[in-house]
Protein backbone atom coordinates (compact mmCIF):
# COMPACT_ATOMS: atom_id res chain seq x y z
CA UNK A 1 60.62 -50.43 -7.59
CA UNK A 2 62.48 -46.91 -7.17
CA UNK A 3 59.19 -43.83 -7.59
CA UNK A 4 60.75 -41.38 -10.48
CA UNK A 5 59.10 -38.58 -10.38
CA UNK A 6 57.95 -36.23 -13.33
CA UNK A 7 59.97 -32.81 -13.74
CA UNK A 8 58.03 -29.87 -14.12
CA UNK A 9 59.14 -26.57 -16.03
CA UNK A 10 62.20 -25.15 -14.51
CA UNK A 11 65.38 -23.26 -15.52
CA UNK A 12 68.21 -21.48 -14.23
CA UNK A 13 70.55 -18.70 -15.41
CA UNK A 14 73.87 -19.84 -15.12
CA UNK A 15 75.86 -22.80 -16.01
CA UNK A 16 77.04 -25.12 -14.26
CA UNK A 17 73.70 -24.33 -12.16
CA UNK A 18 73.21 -24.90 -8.76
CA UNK A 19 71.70 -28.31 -7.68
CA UNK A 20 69.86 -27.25 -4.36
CA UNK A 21 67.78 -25.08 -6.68
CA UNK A 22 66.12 -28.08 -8.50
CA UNK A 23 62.91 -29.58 -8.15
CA UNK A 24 62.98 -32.22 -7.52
CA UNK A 25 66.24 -32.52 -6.28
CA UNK A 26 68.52 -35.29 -7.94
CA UNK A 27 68.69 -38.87 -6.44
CA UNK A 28 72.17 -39.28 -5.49
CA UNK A 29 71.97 -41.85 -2.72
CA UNK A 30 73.89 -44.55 -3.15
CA UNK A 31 71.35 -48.01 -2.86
CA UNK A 32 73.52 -50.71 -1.08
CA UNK A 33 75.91 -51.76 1.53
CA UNK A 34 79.69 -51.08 1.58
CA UNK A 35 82.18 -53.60 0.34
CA UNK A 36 85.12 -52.16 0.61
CA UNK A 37 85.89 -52.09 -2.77
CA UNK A 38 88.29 -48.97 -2.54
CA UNK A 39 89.27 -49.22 1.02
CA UNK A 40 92.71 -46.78 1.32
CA UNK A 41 92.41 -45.46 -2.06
CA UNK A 42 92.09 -41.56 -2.53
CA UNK A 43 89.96 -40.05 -5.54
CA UNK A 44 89.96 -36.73 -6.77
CA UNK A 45 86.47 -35.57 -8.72
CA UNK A 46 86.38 -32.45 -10.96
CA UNK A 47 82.92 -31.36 -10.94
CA UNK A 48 82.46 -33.01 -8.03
CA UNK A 49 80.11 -30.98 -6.38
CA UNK A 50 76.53 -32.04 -7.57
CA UNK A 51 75.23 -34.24 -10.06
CA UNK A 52 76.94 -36.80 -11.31
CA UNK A 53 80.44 -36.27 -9.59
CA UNK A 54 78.24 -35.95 -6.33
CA UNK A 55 76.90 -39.43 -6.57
CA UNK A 56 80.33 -40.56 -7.20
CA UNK A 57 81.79 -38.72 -4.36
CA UNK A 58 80.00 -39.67 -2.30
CA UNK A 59 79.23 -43.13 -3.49
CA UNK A 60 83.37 -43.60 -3.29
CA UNK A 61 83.43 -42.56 0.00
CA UNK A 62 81.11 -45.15 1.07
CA UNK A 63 83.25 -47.52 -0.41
CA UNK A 64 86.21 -46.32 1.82
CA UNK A 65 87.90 -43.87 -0.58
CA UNK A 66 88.99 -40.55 0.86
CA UNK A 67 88.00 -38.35 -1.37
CA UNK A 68 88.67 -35.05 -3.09
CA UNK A 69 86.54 -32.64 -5.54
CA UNK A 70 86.86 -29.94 -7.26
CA UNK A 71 84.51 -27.58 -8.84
CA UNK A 72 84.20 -24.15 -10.65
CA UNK A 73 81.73 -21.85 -8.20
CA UNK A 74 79.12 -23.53 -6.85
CA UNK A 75 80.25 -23.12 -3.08
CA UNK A 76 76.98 -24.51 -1.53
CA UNK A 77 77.00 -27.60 -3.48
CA UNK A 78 80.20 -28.47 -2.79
CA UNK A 79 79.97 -27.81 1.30
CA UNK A 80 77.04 -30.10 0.76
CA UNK A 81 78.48 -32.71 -1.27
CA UNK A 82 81.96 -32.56 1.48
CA UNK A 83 78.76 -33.15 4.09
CA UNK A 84 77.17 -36.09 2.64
CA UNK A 85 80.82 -37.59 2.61
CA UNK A 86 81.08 -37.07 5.64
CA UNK A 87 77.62 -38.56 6.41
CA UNK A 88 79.10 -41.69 4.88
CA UNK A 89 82.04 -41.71 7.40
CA UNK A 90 84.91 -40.53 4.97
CA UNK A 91 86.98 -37.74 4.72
CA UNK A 92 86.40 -35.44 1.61
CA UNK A 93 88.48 -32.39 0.69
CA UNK A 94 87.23 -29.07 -1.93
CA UNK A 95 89.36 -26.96 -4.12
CA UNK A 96 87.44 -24.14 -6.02
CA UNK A 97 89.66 -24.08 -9.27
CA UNK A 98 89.42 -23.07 -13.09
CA UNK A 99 90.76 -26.36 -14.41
CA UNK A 100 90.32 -24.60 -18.10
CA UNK A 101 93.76 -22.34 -16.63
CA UNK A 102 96.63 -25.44 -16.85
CA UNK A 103 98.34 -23.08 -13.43
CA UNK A 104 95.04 -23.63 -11.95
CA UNK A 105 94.30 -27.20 -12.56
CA UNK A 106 97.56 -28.16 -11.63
CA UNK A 107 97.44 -25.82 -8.19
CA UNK A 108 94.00 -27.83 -7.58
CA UNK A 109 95.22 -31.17 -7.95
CA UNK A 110 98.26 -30.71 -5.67
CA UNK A 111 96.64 -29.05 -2.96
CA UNK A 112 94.32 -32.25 -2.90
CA UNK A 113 96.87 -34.72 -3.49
CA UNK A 114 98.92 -33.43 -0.99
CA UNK A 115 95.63 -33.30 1.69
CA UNK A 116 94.57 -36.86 0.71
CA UNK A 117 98.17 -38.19 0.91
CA UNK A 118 97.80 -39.56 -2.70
CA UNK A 119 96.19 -40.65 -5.63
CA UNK A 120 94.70 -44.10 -6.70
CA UNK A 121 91.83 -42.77 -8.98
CA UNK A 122 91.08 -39.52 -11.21
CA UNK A 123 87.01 -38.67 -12.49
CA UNK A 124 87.17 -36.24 -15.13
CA UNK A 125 84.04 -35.27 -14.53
CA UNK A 126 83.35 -31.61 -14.78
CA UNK A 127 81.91 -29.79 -18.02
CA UNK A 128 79.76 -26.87 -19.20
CA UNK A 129 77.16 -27.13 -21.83
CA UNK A 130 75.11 -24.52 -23.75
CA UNK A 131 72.17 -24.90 -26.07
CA UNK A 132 72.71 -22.89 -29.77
CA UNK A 133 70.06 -24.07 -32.08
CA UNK A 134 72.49 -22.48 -34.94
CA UNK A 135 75.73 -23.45 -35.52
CA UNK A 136 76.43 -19.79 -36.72
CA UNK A 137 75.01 -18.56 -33.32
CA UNK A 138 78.11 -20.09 -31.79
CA UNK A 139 80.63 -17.04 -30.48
CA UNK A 140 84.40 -17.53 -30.11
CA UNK A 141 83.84 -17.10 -25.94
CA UNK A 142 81.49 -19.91 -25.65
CA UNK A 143 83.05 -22.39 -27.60
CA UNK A 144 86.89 -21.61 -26.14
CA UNK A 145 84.71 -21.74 -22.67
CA UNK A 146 83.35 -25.20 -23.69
CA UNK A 147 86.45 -27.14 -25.02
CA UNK A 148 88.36 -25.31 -21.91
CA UNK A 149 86.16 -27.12 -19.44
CA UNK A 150 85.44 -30.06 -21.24
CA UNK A 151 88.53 -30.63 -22.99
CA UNK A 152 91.58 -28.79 -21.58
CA UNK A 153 90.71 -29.48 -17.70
CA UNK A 154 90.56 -33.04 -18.91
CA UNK A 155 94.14 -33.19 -20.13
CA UNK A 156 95.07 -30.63 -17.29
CA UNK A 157 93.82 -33.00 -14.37
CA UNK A 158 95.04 -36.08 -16.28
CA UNK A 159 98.64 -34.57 -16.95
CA UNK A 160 98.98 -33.56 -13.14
CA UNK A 161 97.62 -37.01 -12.20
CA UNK A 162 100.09 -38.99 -13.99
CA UNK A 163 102.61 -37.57 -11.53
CA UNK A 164 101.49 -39.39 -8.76
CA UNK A 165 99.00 -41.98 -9.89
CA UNK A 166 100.68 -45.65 -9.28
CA UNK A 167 100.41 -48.86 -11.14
CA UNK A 168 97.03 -50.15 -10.52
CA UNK A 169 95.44 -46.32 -10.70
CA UNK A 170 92.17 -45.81 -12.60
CA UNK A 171 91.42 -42.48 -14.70
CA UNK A 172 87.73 -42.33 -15.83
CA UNK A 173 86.67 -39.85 -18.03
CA UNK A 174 82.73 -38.81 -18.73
CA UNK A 175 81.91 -38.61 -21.90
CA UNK A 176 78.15 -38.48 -23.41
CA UNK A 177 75.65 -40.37 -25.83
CA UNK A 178 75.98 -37.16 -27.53
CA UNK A 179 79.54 -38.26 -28.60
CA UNK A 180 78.39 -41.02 -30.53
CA UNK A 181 74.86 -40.01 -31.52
CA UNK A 182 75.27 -36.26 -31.88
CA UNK A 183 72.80 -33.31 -30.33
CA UNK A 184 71.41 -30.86 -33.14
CA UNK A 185 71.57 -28.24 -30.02
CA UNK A 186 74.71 -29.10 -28.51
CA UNK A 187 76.92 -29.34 -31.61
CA UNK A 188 79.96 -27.88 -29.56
CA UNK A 189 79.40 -29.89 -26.37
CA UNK A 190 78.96 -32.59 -28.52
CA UNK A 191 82.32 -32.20 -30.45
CA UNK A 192 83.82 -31.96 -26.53
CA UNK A 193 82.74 -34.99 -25.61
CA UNK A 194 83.74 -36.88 -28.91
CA UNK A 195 87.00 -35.34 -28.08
CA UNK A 196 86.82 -37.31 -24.89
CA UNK A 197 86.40 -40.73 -26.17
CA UNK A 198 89.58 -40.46 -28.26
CA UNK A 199 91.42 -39.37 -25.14
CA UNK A 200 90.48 -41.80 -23.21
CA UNK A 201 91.58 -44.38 -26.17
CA UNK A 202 94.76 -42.98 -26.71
CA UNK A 203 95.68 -42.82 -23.00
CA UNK A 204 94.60 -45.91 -22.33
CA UNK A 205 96.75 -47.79 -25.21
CA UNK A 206 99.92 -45.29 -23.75
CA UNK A 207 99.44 -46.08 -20.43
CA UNK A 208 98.67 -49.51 -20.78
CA UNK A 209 101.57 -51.18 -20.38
CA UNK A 210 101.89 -48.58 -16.58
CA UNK A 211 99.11 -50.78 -15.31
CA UNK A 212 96.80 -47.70 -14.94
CA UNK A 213 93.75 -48.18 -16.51
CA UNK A 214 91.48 -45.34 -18.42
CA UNK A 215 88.27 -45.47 -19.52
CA UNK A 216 84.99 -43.76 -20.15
CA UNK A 217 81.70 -43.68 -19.05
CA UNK A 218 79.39 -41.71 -21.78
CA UNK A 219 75.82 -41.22 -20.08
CA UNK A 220 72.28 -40.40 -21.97
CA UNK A 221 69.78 -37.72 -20.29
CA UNK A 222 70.28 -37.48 -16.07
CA UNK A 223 68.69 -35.28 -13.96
CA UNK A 224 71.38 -32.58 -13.01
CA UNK A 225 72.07 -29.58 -12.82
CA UNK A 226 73.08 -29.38 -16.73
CA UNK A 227 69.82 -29.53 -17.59
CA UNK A 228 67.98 -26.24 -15.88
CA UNK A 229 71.21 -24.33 -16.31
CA UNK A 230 70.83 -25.54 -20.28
CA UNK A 231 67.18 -25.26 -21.08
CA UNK A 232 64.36 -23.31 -21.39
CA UNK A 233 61.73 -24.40 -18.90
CA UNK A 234 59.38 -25.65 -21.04
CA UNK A 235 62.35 -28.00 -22.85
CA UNK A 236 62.57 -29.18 -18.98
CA UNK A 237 59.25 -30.48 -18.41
CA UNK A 238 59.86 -34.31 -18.39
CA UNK A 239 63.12 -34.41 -19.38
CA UNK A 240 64.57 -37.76 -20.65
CA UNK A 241 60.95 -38.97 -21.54
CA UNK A 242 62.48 -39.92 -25.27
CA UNK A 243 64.70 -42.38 -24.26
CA UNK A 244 63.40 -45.75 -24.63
CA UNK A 245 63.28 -46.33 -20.96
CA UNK A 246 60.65 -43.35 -20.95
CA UNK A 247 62.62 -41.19 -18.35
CA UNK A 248 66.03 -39.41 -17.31
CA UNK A 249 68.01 -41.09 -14.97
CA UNK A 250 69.16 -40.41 -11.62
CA UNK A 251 72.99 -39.42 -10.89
CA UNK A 252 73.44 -42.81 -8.44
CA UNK A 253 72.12 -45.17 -11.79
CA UNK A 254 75.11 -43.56 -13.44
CA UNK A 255 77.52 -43.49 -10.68
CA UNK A 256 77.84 -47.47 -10.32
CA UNK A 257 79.57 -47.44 -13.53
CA UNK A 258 82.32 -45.24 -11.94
CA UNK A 259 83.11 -47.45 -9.40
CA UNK A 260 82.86 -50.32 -11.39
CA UNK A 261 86.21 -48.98 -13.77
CA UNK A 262 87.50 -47.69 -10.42
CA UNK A 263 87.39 -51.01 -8.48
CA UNK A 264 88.93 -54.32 -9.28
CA UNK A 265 86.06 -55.05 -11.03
CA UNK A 266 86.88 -53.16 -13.83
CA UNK A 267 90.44 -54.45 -13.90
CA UNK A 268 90.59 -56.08 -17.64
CA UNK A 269 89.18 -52.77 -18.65
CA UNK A 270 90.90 -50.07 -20.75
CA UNK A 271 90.22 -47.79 -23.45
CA UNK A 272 86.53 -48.84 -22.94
CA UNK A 273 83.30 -46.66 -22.98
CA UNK A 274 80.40 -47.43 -20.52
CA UNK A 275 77.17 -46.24 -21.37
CA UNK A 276 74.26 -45.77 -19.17
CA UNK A 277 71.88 -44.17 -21.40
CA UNK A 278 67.84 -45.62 -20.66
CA UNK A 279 68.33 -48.03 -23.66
CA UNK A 280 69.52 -45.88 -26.64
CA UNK A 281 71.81 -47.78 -28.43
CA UNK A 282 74.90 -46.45 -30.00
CA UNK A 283 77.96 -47.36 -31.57
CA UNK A 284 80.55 -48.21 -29.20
């Protein structure tokens, strides 16, 4: 049985934070043997540096995808995320991009596409979060920078995708439980990510007669670097303990349902929301 261990008071004073600053660090590891399951394909990751789009990264690389991510600052997370690719015996590519700017987004994807060789797969992955226990409390600047990460890059990444993604392609979006549920603290963020799920829906039914599947994957409380960058440290101290399962989970738990809409597996799938969430149950 995998140890999780408790998470003491912490907090960080940016966002997106930096993952090699937590303790303890996030369990991205993927847990089993390669089968091939996206041998030749090429994936691009926004927020692919560290927490969740880390585990994926690297978790498609293992799976023989060559691999691209981008992300918004975090240089040392990202060289480390391109490392445990590498680790893994793939070939990962970085592009440090604004996908909020449409110029930028675009400029990111090409310069990967065009280093990869192609696209089979798209994780819209990256977002920014920030806690506002009044709605009032709310300024113009954050919310324009929330729905520009959450929301614009999304469309951004997706729009430049569609260029080049083939029949058979696979664009996964994240969303959150926080779509469905809502977050008293996160009432923009939240609103981002409900905006999400009816992307993904809408694309999906579009593209669905293109053959390229999209879908969602809307996760409850996981140890990244969201959480220290969003918090207070006393609001971190055992984080996730509310969920039914009693903890947060780990960015590999989550991950699996990437590469499960990315894979064949997945293949009847579209327009369809995932949710890894420690057993809080939602409407879907």
């Amino acid at each position: 049985m995998t140890e999780h261990p408790k998470i003491p008071p912490q907090s960080q004073d940016s966002m997106p934070a930096d993952e090699h600053k937590m303790d303890p660090a996030p369990d991205w590891t993927p847990r089993y043997p390669s089968a091939g399951k996206l041998k030749g394909k090429c994936a691009i990751i926004t927020g692919g540096d560290s927490g969740i789009g880390r585990a994926v990264a690297v978790l498609f690389a293992r799976e023989g995808a060559t691999v691209g991510i981008i992300y918004l600052e975090e240089d040392r997370d990202a060289q480390d995320t391109i490392a445990a690719i590498e680790d893994e015996g793939g070939t990962g590519f970085s592009e440090k991009a604004d996908i909020g700017s449409r110029a930028d987004a675009f400029a990111a994807m090409e310069a990967l596409i065009n280093k990869m060789g192609g696209l089979d797969i798209l994780v819209n992955n990256a977002a920014q979060q920030y806690l506002q226990t009044d709605l009032r409390d709310i300024t113009e600047d954050q919310l324009r920078r929330t729905f520009d990460s959450n929301v614009m890059g999304y469309f951004f990444c997706t729009q430049a995708a569609l260029n080049h993604i083939p029949e058979g392609g696979a664009i996964i979006n994240t969303a959150s439980v926080n779509a469905f549920k809502g977050n008293a603290t996160l009432v923009d963020y939240s609103a981002t990510r409900g905006a999400i799920t009816a992307f993904s829906r809408s694309v999906a039914s579009q593209l669905a007669d293109t053959g390229i599947r999209v879908n969602c994957v809307a996760p409850g409380p996981i140890w990244t670097p969201f959480i220290p960058g969003t918090m207070p440290a006393d609001m971190v101290e055992d984080f996730g303990s509310q969920v039914p399962m009693g903890r947060a989970g780990q960015p590999w738990e989550v991950a699996t349902s990437y590469l499960f809409l990315a894979c064949d597996d997945g293949n009847f799938f579209t327009g369809q929301t995932l949710h890894p969430n420690g057993g809080m149950i939602v409407g879907s």
